[in-house]
C-alpha atoms as a PDB file:
ATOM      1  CA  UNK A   1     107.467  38.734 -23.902  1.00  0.00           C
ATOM      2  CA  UNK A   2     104.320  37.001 -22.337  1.00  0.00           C
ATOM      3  CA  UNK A   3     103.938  39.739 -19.215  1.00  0.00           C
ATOM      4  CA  UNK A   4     100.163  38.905 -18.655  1.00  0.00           C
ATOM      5  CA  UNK A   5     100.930  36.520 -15.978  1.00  0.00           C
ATOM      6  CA  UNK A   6     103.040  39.674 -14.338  1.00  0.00           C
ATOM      7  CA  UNK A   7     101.325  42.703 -14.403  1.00  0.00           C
ATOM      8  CA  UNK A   8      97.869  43.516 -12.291  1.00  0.00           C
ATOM      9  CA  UNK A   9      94.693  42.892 -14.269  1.00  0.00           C
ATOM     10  CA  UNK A  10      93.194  46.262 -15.915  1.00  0.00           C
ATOM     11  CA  UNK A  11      89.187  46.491 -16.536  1.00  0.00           C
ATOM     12  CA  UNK A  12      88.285  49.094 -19.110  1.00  0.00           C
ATOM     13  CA  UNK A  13      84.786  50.138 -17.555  1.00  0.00           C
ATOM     14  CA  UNK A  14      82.524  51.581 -20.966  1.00  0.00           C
ATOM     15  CA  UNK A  15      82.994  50.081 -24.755  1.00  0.00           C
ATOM     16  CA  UNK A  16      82.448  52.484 -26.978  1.00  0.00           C
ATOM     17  CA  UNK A  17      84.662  54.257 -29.387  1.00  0.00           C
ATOM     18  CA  UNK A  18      87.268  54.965 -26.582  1.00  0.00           C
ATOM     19  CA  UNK A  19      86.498  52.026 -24.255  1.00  0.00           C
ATOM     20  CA  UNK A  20      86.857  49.153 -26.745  1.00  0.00           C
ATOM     21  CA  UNK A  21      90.156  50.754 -28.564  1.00  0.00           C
ATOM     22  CA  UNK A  22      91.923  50.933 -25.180  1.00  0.00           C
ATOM     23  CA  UNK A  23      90.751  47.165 -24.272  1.00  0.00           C
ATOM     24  CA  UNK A  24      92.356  46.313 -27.399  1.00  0.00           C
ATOM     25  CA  UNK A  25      95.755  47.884 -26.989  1.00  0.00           C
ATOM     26  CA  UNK A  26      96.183  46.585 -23.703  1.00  0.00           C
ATOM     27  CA  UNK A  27      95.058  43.212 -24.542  1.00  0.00           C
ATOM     28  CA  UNK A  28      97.588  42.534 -26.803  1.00  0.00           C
ATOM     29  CA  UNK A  29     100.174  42.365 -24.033  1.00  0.00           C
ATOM     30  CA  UNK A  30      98.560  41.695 -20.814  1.00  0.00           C
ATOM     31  CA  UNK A  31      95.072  40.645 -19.096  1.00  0.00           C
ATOM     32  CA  UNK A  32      92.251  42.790 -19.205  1.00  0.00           C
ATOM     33  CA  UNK A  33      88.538  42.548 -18.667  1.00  0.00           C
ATOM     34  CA  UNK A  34      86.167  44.929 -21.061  1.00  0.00           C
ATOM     35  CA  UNK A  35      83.070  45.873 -19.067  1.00  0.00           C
ATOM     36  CA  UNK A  36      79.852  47.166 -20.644  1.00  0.00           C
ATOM     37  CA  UNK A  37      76.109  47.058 -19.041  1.00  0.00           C
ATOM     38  CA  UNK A  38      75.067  47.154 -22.447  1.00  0.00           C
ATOM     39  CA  UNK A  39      74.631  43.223 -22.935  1.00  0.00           C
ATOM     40  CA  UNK A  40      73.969  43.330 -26.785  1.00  0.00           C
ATOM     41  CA  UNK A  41      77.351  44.747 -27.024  1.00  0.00           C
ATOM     42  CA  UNK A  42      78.964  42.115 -24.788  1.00  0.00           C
ATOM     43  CA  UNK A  43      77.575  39.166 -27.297  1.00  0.00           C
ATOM     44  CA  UNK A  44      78.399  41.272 -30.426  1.00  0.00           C
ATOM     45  CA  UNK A  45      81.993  41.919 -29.181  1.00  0.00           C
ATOM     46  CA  UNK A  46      83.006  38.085 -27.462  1.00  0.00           C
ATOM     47  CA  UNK A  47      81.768  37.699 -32.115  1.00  0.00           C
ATOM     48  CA  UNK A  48      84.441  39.822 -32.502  1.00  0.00           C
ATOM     49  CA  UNK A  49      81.936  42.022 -33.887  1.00  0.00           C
ATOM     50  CA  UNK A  50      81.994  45.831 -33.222  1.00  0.00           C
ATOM     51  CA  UNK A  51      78.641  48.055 -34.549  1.00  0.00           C
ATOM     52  CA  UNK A  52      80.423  50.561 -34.358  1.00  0.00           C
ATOM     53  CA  UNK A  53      82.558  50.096 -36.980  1.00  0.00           C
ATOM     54  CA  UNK A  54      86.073  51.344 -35.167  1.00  0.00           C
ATOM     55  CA  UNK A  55      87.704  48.295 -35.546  1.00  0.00           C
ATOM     56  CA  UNK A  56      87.514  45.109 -37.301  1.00  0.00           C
ATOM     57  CA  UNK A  57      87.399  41.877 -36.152  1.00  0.00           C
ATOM     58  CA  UNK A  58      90.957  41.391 -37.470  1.00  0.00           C
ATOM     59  CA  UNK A  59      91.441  43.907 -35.056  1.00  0.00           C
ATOM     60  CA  UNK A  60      89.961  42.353 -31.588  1.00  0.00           C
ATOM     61  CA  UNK A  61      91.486  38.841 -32.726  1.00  0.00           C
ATOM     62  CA  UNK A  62      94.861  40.211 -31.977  1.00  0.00           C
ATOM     63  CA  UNK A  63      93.640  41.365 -28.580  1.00  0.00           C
ATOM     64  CA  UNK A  64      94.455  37.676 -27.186  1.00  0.00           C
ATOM     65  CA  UNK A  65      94.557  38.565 -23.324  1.00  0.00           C
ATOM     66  CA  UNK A  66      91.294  40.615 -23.660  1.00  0.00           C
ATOM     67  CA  UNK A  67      87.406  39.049 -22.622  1.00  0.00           C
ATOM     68  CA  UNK A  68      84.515  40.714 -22.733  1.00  0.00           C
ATOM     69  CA  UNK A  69      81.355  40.362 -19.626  1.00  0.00           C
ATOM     70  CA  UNK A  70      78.755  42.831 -18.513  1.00  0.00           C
ATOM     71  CA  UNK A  71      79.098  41.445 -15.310  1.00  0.00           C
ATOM     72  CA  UNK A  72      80.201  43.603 -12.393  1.00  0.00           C
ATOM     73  CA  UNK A  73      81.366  40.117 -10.352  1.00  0.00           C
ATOM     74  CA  UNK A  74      83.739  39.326 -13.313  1.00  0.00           C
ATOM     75  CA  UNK A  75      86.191  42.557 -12.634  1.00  0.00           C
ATOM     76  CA  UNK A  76      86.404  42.727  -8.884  1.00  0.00           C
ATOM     77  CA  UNK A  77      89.636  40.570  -8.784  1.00  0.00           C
ATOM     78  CA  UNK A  78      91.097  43.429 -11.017  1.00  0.00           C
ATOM     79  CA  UNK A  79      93.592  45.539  -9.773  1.00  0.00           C
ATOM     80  CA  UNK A  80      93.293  48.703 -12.156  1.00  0.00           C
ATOM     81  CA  UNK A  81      89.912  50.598 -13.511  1.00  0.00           C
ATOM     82  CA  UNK A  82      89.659  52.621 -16.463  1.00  0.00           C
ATOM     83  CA  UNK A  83      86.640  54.228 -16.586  1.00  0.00           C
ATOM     84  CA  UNK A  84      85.942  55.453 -20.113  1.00  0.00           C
ATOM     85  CA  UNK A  85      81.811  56.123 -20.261  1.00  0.00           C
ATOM     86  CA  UNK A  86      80.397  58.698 -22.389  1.00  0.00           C
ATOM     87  CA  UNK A  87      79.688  62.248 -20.729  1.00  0.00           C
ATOM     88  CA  UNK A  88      77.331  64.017 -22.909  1.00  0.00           C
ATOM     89  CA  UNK A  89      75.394  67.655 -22.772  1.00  0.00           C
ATOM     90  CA  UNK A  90      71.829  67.431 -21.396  1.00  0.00           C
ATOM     91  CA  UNK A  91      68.858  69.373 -22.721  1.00  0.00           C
ATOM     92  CA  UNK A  92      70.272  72.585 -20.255  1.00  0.00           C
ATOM     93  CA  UNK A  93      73.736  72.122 -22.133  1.00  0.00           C
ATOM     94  CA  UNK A  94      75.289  71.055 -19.184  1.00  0.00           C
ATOM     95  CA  UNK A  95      77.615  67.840 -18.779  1.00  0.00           C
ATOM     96  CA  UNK A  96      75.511  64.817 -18.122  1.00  0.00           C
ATOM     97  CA  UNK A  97      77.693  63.349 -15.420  1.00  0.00           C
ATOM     98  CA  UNK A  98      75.740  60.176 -14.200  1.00  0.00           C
ATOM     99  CA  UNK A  99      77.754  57.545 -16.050  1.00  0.00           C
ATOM    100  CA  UNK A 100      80.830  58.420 -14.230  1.00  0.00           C
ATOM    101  CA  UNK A 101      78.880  58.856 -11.444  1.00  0.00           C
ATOM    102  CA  UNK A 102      77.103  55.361 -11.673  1.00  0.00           C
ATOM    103  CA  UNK A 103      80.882  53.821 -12.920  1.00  0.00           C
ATOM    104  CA  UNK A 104      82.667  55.100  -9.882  1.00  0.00           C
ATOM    105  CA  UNK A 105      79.354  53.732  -7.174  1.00  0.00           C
ATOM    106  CA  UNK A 106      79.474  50.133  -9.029  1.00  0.00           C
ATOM    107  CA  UNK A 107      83.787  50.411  -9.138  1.00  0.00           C
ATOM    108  CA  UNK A 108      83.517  51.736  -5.171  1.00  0.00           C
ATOM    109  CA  UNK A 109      81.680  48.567  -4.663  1.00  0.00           C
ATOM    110  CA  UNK A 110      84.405  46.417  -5.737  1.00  0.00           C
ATOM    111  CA  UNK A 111      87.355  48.667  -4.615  1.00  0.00           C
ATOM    112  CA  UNK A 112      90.461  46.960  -2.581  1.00  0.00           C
ATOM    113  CA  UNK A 113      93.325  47.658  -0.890  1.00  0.00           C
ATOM    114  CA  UNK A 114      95.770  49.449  -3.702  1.00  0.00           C
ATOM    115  CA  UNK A 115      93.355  49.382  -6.299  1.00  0.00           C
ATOM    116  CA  UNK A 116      93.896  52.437  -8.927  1.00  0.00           C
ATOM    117  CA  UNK A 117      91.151  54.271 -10.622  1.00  0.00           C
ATOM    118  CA  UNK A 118      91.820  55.901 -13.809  1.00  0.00           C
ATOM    119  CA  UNK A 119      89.343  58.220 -15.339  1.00  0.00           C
ATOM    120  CA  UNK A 120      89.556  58.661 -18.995  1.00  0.00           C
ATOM    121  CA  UNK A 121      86.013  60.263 -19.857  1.00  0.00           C
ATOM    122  CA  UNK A 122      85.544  64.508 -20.714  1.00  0.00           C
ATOM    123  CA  UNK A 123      85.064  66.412 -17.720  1.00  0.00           C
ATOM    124  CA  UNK A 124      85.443  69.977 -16.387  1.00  0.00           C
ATOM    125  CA  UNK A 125      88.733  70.807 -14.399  1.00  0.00           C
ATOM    126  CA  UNK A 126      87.726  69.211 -10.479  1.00  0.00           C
ATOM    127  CA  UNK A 127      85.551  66.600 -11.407  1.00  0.00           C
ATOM    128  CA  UNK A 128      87.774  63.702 -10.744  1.00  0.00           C
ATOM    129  CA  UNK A 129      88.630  65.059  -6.794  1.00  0.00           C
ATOM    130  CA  UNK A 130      85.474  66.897  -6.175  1.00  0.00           C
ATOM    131  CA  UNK A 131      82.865  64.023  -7.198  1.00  0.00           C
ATOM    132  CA  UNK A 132      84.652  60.963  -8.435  1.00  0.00           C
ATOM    133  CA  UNK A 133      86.908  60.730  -5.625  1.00  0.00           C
ATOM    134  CA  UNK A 134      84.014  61.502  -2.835  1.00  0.00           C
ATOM    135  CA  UNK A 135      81.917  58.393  -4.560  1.00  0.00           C
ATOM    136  CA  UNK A 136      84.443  56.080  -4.305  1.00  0.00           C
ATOM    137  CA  UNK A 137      85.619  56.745  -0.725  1.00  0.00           C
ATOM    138  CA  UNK A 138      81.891  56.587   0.201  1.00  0.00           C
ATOM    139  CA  UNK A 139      80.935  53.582  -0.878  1.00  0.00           C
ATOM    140  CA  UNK A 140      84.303  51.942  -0.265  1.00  0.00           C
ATOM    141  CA  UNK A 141      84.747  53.337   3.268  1.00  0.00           C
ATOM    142  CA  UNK A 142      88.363  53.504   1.651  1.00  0.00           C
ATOM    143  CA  UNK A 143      90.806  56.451   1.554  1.00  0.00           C
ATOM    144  CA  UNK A 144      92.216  57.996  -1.107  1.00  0.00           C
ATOM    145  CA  UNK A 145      96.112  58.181  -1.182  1.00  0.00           C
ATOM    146  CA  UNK A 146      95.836  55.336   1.765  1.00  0.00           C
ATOM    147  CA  UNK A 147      93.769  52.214   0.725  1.00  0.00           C
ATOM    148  CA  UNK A 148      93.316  53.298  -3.166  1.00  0.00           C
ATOM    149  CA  UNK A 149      94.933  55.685  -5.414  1.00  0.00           C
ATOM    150  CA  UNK A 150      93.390  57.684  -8.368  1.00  0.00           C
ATOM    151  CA  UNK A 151      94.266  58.833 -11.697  1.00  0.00           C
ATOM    152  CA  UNK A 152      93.105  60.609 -14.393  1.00  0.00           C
ATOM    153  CA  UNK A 153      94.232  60.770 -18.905  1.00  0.00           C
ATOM    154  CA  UNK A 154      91.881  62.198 -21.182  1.00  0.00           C
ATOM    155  CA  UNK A 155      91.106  60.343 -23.825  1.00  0.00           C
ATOM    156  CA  UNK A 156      91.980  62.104 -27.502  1.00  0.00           C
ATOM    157  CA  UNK A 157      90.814  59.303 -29.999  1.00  0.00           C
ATOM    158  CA  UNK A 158      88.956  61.291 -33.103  1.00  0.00           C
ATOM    159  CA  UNK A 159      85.638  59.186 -33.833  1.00  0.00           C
ATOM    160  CA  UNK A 160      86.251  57.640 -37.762  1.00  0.00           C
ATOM    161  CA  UNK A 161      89.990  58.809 -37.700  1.00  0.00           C
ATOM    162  CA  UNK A 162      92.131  55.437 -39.237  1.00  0.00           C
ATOM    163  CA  UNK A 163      95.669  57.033 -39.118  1.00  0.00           C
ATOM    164  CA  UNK A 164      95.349  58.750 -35.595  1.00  0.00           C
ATOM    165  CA  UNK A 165      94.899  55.944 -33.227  1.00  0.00           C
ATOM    166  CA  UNK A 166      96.091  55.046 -29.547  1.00  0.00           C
ATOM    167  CA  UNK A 167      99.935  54.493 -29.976  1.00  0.00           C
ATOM    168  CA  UNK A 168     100.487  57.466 -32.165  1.00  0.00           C
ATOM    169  CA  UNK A 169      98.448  59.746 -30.105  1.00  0.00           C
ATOM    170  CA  UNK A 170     100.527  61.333 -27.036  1.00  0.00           C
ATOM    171  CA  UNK A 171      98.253  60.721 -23.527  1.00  0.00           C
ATOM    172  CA  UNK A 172      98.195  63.097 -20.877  1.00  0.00           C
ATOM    173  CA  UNK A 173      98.947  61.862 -17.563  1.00  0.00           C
ATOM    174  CA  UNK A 174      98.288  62.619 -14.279  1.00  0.00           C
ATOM    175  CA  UNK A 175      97.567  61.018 -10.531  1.00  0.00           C
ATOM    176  CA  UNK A 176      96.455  61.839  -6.749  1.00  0.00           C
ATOM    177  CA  UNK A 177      99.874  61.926  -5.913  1.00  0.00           C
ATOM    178  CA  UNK A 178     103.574  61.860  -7.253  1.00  0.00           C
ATOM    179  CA  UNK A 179     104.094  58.187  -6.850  1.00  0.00           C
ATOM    180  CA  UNK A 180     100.383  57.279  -8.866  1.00  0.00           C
ATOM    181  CA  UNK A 181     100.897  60.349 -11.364  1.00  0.00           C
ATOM    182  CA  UNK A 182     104.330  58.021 -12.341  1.00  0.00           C
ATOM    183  CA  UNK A 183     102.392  54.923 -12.112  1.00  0.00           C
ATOM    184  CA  UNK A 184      99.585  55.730 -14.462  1.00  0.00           C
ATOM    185  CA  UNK A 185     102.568  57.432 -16.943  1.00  0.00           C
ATOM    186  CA  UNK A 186     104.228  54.286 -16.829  1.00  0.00           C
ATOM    187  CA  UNK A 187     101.180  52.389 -16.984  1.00  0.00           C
ATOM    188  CA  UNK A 188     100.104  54.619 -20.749  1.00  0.00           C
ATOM    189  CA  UNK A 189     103.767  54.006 -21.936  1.00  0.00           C
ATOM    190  CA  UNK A 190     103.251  50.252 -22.446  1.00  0.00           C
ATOM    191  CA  UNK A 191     100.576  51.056 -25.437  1.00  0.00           C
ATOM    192  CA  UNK A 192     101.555  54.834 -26.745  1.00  0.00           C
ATOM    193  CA  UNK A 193     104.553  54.550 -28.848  1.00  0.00           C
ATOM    194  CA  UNK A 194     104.648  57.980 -28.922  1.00  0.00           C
ATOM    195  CA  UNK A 195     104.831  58.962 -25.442  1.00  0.00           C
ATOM    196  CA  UNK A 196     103.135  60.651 -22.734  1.00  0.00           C
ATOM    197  CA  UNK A 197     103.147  63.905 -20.921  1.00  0.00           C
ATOM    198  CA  UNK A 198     102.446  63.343 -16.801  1.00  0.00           C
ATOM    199  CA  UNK A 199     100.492  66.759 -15.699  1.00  0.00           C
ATOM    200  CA  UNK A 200     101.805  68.615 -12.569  1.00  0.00           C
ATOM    201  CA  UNK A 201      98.230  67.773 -11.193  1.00  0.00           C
ATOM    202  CA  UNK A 202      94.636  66.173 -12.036  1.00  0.00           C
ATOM    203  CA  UNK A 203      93.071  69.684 -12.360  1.00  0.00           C
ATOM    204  CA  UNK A 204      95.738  70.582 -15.062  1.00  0.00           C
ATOM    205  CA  UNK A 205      95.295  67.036 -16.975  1.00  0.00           C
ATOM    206  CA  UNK A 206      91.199  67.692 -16.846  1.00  0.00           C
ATOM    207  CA  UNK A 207      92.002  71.618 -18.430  1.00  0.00           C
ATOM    208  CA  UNK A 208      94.218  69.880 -21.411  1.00  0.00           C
ATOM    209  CA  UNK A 209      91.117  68.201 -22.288  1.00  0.00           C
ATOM    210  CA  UNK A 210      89.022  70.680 -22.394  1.00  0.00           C
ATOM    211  CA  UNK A 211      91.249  72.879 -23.985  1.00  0.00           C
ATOM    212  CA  UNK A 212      91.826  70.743 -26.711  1.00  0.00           C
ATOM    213  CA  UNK A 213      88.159  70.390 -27.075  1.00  0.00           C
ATOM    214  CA  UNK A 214      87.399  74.048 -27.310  1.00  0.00           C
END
């Protein structure tokens, strides 16, 4: 069933090796918009080329609802953000949090009415509604739970791993309130064949991750 012409259009903020796999997957069934400020990587990927060497371009051919820009003006009509930027350990071995940081200001300025942020990326348990939420209702001048609604599912793809991928991996679910947790769940169930788990709460969806990690 063609459902691209139904369903709000996602934008899958970051293209690396979680980014660009989760473009894929939903871009086999409905629109989405891959979003990287790396512009080498936006030519390389609209060649169906990916350096990383994740996926082939057999692979992003059968993406057929999914374009590629580094553009910021080219997702504001979306509807849905995934945010799925790299969080890595600084020189004090702390979290390096200013991609999210810098994804949420740039998604803030976009935001609309009903839009849903989903945050994807490794954090510690009270990132998303201590600092991810603040930036967005800051630069928005929108409120959570009101004018937008937030989400968060850790992403569990193992780098170089060709069995394990996306719809064979069970996502973790959660949202800033009972009615988005279901939303996002639902939202993961279109591309995870596997299923999902929805989280009592963001804080216990951030802990899985980390978890897992340790």
């Amino acid at each position: 069933m063609d459902t691209k012409k139904k369903l709000p259009e996602i934008a899958v903020i970051g293209l690396g090796y979680v980014g660009l796999p989760l473009a894929i997957e939903f871009g086999k069934i409905r629109k989405v918009i891959g979003y990287d400020i790396n512009s080498k990587r936006i030519i390389e990927l609209k060649k169906k080329i990916d350096s990383t060497k994740e996926l082939t371009k057999k692979d992003i051919v059968k993406s057929k609802f999914l374009s590629f820009t580094n553009n910021i003006e080219d997702i504001a009509h979306c509807s849905i953000y995934i945010i799925t930027v790299p969080t890595p350990i600084d020189n004090k071995f702390k979290p390096d949090l200013s991609y999210i940081k810098k994804s949420a200001k740039d998604i803030a300025n976009i935001l609309k009415k009903n839009d849903l942020v989903i945050l994807e990326s490794t954090v510690y348990p009270g990132t998303t509604e201590e600092i991810i939420i603040p930036i967005l209702e800051k630069y928005s001048k929108l409120k959570l739970n009101t004018s937008f609604f937030v989400g968060y599912s850790p992403e569990r793809i193992n780098p170089g791993d060709k069995i394990n991928k996306i719809p064979n991996i069970t996502k973790v679910t959660s949202g800033s309130n009972p009615k988005t947790a279901k939303t996002v769940d639902l939202l993961y169930k279109q591309i995870v064949k596997v299923g999902t788990y929805m989280a009592p709460s963001i804080k216990v969806a951030e802990s899985s991750k980390i978890i897992e990690n340790v």
